[in-house]
N, C-alpha and C. Protein backbone atom coordinates (compact mmCIF):
# COMPACT_ATOMS: atom_id res chain seq x y z
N UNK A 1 33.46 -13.84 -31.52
CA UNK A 1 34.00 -14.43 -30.32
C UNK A 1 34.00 -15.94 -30.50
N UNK A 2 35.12 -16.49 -30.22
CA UNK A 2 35.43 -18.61 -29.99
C UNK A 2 33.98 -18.76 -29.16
N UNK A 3 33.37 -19.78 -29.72
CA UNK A 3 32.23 -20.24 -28.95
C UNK A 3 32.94 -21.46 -27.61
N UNK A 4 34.04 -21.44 -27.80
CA UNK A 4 34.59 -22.72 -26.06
C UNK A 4 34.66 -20.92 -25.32
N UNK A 5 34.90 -19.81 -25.80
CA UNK A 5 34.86 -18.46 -24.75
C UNK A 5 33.59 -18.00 -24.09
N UNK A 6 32.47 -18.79 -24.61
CA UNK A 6 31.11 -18.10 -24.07
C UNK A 6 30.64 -19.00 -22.88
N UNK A 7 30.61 -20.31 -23.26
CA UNK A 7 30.35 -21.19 -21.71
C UNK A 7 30.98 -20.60 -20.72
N UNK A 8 32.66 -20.35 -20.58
CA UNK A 8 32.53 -19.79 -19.18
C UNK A 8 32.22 -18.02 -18.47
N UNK A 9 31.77 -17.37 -19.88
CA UNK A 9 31.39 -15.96 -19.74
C UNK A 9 29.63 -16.29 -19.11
N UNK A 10 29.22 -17.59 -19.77
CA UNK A 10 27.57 -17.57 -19.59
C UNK A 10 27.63 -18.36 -17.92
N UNK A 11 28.97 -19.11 -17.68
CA UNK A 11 28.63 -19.85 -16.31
C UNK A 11 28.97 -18.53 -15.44
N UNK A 12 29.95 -17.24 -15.64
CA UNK A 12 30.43 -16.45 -14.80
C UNK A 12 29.60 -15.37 -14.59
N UNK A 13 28.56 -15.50 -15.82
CA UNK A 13 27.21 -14.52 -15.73
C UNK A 13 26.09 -15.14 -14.37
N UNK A 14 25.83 -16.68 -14.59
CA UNK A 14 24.85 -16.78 -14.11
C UNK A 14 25.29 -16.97 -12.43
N UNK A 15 26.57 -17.11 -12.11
CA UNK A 15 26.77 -16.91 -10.69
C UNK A 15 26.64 -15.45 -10.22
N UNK A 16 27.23 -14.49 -11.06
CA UNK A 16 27.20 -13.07 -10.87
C UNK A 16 25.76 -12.58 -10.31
N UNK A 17 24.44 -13.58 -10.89
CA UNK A 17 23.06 -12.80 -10.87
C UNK A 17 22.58 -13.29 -9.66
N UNK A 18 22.66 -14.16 -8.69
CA UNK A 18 22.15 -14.12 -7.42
C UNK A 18 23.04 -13.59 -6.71
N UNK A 19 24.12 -13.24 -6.76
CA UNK A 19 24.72 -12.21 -6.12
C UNK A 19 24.26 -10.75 -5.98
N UNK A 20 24.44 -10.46 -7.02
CA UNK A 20 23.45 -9.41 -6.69
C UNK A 20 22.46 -9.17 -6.74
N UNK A 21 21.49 -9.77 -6.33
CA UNK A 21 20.51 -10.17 -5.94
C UNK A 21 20.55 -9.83 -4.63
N UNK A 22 21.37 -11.30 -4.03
CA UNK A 22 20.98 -11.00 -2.59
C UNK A 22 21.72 -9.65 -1.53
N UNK A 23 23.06 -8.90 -2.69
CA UNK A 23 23.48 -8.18 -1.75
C UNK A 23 22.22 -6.99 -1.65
N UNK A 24 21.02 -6.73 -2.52
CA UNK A 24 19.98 -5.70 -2.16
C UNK A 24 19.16 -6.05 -1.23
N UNK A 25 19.49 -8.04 -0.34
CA UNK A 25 18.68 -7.34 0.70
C UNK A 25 18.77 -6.66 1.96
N UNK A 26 17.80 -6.17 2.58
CA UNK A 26 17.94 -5.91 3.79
C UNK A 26 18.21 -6.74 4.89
N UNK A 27 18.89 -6.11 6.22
CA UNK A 27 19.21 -6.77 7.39
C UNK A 27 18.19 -6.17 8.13
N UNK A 28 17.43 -6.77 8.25
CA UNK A 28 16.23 -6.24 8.80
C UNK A 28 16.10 -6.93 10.30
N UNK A 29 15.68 -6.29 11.49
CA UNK A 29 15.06 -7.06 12.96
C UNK A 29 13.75 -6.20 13.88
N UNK A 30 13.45 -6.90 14.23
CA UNK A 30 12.07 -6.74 14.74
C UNK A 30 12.33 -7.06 16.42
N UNK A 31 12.16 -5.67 17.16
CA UNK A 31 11.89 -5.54 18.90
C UNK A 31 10.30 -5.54 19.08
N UNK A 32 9.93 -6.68 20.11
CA UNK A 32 8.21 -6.35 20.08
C UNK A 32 8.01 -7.09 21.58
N UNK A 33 6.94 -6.80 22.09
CA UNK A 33 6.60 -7.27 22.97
C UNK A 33 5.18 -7.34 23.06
N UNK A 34 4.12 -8.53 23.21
CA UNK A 34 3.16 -8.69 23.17
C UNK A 34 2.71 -9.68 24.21
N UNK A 35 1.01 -9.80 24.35
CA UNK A 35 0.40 -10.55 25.18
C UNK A 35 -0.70 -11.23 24.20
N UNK A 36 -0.97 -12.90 24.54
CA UNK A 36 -2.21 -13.49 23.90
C UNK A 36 -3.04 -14.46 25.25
N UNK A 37 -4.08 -14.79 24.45
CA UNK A 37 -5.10 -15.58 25.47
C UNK A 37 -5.83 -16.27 24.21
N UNK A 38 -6.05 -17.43 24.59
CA UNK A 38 -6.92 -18.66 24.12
C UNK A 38 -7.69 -19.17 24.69
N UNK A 39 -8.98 -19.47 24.18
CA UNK A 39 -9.91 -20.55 24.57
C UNK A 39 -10.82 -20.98 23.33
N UNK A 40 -9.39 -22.00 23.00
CA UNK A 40 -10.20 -22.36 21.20
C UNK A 40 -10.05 -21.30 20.79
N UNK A 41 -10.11 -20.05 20.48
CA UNK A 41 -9.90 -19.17 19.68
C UNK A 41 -8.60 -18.20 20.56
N UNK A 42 -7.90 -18.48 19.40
CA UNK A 42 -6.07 -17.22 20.15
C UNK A 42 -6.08 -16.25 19.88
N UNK A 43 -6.38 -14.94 20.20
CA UNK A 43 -6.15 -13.58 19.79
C UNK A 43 -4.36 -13.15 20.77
N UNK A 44 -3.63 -12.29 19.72
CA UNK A 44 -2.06 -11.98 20.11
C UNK A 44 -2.45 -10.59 19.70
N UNK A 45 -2.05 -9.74 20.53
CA UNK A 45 -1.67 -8.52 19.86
C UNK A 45 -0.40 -7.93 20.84
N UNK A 46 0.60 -7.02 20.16
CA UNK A 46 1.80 -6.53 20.56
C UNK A 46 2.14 -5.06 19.90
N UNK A 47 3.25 -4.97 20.17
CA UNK A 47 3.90 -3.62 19.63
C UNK A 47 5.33 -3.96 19.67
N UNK A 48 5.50 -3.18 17.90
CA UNK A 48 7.41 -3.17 17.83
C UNK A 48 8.07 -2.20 17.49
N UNK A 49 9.17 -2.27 17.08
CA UNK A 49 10.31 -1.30 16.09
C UNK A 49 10.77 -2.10 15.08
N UNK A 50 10.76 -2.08 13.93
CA UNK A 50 11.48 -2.45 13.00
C UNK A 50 12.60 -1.90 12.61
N UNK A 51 13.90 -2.00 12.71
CA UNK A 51 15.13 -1.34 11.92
C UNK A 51 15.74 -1.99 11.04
N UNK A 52 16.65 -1.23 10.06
CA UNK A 52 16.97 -2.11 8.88
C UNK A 52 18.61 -1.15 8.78
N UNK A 53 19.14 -2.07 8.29
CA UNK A 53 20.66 -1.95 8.19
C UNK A 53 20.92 -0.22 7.64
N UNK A 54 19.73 0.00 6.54
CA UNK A 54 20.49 1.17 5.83
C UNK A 54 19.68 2.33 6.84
N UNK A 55 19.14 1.90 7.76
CA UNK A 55 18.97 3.18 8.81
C UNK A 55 17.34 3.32 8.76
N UNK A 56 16.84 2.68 8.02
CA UNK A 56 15.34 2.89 8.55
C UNK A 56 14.79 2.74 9.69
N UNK A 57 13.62 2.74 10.13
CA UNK A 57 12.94 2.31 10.64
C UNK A 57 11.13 2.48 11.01
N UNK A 58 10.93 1.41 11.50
CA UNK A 58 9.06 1.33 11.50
C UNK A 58 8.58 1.47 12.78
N UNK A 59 7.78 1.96 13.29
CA UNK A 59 6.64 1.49 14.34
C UNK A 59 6.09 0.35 13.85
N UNK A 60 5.37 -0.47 14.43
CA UNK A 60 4.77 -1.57 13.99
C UNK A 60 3.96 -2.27 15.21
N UNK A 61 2.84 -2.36 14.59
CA UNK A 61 1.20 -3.24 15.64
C UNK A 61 1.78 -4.67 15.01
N UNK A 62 1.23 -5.66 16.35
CA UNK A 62 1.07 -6.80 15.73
C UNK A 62 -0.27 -7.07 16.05
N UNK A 63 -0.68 -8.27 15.25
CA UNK A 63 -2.12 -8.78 15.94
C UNK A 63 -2.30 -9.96 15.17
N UNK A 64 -3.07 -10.99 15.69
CA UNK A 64 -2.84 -12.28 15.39
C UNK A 64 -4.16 -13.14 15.56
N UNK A 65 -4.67 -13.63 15.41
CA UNK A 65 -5.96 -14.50 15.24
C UNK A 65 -6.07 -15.82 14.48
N UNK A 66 -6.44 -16.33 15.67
CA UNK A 66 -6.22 -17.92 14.86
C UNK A 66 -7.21 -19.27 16.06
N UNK A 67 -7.61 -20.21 15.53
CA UNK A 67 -8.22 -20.92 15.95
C UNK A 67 -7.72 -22.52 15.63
N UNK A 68 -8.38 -23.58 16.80
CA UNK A 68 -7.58 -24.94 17.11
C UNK A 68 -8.12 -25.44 18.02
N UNK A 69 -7.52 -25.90 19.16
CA UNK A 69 -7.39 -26.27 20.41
C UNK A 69 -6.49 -26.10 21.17
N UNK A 70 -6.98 -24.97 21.71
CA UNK A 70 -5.48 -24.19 22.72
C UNK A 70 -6.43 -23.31 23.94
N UNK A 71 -5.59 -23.68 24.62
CA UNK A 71 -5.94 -22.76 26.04
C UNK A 71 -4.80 -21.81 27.13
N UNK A 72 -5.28 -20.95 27.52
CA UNK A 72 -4.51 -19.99 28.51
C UNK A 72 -4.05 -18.69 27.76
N UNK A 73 -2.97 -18.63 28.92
CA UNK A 73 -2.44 -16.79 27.96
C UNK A 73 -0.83 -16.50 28.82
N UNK A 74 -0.43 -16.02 27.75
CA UNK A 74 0.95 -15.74 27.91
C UNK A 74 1.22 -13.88 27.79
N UNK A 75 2.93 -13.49 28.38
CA UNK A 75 3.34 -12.34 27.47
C UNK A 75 4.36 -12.70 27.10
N UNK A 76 4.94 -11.90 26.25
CA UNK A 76 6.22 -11.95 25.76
C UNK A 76 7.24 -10.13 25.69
N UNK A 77 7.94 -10.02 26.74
CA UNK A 77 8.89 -8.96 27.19
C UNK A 77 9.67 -8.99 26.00
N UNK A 78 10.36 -7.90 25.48
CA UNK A 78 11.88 -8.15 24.89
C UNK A 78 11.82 -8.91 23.66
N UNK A 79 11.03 -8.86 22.87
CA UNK A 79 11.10 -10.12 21.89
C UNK A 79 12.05 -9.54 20.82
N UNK A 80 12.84 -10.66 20.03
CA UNK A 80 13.20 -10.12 18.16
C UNK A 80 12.97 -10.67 17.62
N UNK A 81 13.05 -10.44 16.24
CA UNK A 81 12.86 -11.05 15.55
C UNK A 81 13.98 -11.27 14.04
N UNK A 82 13.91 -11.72 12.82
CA UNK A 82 14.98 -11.54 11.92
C UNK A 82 14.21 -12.00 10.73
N UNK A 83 14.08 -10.62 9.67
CA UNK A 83 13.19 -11.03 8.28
C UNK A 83 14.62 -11.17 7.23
N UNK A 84 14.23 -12.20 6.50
CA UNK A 84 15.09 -12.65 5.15
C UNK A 84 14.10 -12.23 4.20
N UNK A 85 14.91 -11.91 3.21
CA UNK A 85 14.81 -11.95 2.06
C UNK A 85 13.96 -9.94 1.76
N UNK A 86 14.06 -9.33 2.68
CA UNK A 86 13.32 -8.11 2.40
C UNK A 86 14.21 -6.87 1.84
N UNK A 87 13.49 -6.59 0.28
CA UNK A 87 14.37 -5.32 0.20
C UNK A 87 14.01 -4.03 0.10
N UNK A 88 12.67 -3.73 0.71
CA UNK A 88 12.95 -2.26 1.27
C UNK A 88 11.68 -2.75 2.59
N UNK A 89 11.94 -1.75 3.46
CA UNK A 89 11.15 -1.80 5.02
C UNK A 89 9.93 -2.03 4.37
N UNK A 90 9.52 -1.22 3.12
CA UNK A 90 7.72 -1.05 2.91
C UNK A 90 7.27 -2.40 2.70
N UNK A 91 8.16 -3.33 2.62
CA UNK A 91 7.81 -5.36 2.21
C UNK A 91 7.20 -5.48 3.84
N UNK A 92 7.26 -5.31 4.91
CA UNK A 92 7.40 -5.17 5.98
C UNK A 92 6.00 -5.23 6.47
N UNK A 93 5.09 -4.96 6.27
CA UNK A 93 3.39 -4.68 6.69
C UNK A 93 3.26 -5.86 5.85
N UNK A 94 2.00 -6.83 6.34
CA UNK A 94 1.25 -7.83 5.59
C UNK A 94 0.90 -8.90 6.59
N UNK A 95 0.02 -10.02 6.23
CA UNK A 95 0.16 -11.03 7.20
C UNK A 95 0.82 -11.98 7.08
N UNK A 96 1.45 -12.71 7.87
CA UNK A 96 2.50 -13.89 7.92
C UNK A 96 1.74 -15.08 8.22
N UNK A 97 1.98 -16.73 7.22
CA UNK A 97 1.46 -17.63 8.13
C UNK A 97 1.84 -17.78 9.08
N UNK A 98 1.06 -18.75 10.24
CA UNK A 98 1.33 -19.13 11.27
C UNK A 98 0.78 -19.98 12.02
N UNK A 99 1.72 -21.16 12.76
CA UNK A 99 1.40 -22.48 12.66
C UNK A 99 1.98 -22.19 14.54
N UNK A 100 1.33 -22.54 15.22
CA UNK A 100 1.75 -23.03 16.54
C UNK A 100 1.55 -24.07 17.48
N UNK A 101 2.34 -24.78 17.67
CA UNK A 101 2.31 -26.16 18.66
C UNK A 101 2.60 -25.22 20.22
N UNK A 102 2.18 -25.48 21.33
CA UNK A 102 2.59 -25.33 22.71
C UNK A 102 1.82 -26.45 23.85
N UNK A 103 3.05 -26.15 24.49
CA UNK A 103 2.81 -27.17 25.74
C UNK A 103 3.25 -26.67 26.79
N UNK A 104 2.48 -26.70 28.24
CA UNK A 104 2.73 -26.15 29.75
C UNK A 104 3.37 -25.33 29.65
N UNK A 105 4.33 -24.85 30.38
CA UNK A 105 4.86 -23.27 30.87
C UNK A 105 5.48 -22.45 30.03
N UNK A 106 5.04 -21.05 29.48
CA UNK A 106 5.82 -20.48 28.12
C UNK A 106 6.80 -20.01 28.83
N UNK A 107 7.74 -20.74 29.04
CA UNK A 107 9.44 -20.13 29.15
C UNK A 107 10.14 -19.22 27.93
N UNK A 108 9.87 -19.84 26.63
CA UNK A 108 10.29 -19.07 26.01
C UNK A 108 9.42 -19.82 24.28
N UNK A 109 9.55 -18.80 23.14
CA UNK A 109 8.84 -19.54 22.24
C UNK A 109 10.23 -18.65 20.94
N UNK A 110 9.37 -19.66 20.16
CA UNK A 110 10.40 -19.93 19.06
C UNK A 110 9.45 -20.13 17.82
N UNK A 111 9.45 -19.20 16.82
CA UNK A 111 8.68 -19.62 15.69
C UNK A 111 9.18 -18.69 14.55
N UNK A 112 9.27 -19.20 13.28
CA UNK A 112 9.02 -18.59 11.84
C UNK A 112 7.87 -18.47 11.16
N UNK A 113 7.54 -17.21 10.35
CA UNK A 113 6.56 -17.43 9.85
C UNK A 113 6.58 -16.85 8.77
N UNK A 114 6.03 -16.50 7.08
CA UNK A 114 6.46 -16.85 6.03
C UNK A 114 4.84 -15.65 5.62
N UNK A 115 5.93 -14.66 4.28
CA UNK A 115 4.69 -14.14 3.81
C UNK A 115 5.11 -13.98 2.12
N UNK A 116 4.84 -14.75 1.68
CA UNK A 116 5.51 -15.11 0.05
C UNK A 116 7.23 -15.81 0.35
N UNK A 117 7.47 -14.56 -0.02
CA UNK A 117 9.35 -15.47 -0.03
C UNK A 117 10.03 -14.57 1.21
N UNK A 118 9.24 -13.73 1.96
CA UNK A 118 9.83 -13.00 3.21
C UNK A 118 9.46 -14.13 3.99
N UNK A 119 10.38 -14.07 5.56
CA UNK A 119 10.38 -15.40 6.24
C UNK A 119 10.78 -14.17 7.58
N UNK A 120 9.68 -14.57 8.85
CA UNK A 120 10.34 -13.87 10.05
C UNK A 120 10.31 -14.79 11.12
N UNK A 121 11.64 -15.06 11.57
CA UNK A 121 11.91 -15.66 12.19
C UNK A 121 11.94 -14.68 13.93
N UNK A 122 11.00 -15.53 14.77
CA UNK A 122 10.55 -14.84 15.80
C UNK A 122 11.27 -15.87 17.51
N UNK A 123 11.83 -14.65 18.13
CA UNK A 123 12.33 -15.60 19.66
C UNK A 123 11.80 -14.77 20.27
N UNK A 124 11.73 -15.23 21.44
CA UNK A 124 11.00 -14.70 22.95
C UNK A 124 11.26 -15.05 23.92
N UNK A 125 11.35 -14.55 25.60
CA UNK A 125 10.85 -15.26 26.52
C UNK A 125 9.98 -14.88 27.32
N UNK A 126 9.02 -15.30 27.35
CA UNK A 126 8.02 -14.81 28.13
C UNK A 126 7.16 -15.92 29.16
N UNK A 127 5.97 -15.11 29.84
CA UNK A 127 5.54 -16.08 31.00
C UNK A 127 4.27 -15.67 30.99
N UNK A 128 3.70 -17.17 31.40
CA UNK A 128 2.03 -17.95 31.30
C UNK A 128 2.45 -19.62 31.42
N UNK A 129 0.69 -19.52 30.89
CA UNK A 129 0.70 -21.04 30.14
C UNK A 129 -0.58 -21.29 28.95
N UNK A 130 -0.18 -21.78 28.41
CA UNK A 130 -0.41 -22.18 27.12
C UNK A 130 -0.65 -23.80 26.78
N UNK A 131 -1.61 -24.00 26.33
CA UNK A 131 -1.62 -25.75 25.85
C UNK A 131 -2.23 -25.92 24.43
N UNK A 132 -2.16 -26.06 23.85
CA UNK A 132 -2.69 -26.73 21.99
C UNK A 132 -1.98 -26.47 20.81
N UNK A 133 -2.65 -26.16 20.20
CA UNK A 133 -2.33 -26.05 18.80
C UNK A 133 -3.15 -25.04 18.49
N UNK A 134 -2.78 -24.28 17.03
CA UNK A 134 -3.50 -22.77 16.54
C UNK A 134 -3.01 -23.15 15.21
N UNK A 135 -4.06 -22.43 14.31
CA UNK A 135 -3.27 -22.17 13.17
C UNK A 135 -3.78 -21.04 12.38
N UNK A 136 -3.13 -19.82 11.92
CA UNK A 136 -3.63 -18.66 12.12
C UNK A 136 -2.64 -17.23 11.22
N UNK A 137 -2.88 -16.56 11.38
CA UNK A 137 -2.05 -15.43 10.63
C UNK A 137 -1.71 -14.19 11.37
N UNK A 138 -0.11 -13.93 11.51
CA UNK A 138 -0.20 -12.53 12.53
C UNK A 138 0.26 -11.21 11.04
N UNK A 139 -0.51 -10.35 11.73
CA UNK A 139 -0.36 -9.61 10.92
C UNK A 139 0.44 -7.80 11.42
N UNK A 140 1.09 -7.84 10.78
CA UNK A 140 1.83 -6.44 10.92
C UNK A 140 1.40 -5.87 10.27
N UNK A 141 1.13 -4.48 10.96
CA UNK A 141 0.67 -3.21 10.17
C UNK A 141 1.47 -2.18 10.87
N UNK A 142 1.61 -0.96 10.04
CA UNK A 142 2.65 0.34 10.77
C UNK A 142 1.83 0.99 11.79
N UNK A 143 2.12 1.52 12.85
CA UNK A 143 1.66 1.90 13.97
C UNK A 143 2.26 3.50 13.59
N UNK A 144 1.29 3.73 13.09
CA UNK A 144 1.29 5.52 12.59
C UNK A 144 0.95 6.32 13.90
C-alpha cells in the first residue's frame, strides 16, 4: 500500500474509535424521591427507578452521609436524574462524590455527582430549609 494512503486510513480509523465507543452507551435516568436532615452531620436517604434506553430497569435505595456545617431538613418529591457515560445498568450501584453548597428555602436543588468517569446529574424540587455546606458521598445500592 502508498504510504500518503495510510495517514488518511489511520486519521479515519482514529475518529471511527470514539464513535463507537460512545454509541454503547446507555441513556440512562433516575426517578427518586427522598428526605435529609442536618445538624453538622447530613444524613439523605430516598428511593428510585432506574431505566435505561434498551429496556432495563433497577429499584434503587439512596443514602447519603456527609459532614460540614449545615443545618435543617428538606424533601425532595419527583426527582430525576441523568447518568453519562454508563454501559450496562450493573455500572449503576456504587457511591458518587458529593459536594453541596445551600442557602434558605429548598425550592429546588441542582447537583452532579461523579463515580470514576460515570457522572449523575441530579434536579429536584422540593421543600424545607437548609443552610451550609456538606461534603460527602451518596450511595446507590439496588433495592432488592
Amino acid at each position: 500500500m502508498k504510504s500518503y494512503l495510510l495517514v488518511p486510513l489511520l486519521f479515519a480509523s482514529l475518529l471511527a474509535g470514539p464513535r463507537a465507543r460512545a454509541s454503547e452507551a446507555l441513556d440512562c435516568k433516575l426517578h427518586f424521591s427522598l428526605s435529609s436532615w442536618s445538624l453538622i452531620y447530613e444524613h439523605v436517604t430516598g428511593k428510585g427507578v432506574v431505566t435505561c434506553s434498551n429496556g432495563q430497569s433497577m429499584k434503587v435505595k439512596l443514602e447519603a452521609h456527609g459532614g460540614g456545617l449545615s443545618v435543617g431538613s428538606s424533601n425532595i418529591d419527583d426527582g430525576t436524574g441523568v447518568f453519562t457515560a454508563l454501559h450496562s445498568i450493573a455500572e449503576v450501584p456504587g457511591a458518587y462524590a458529593n459536594v453541596n453548597a445551600r442557602t434558605a428555602i429548598k425550592e429546588g436543588d441542582v447537583q452532579v455527582l461523579t463515580k470514576g468517569v460515570v457522572s449523575l446529574a441530579l434536579a429536584g424540587v422540593g421543600h424545607g430549609l437548609e443552610m451550609g455546606i456538606t461534603v460527602g458521598e451518596l450511595v446507590i445500592s439496588e433495592d432488592k
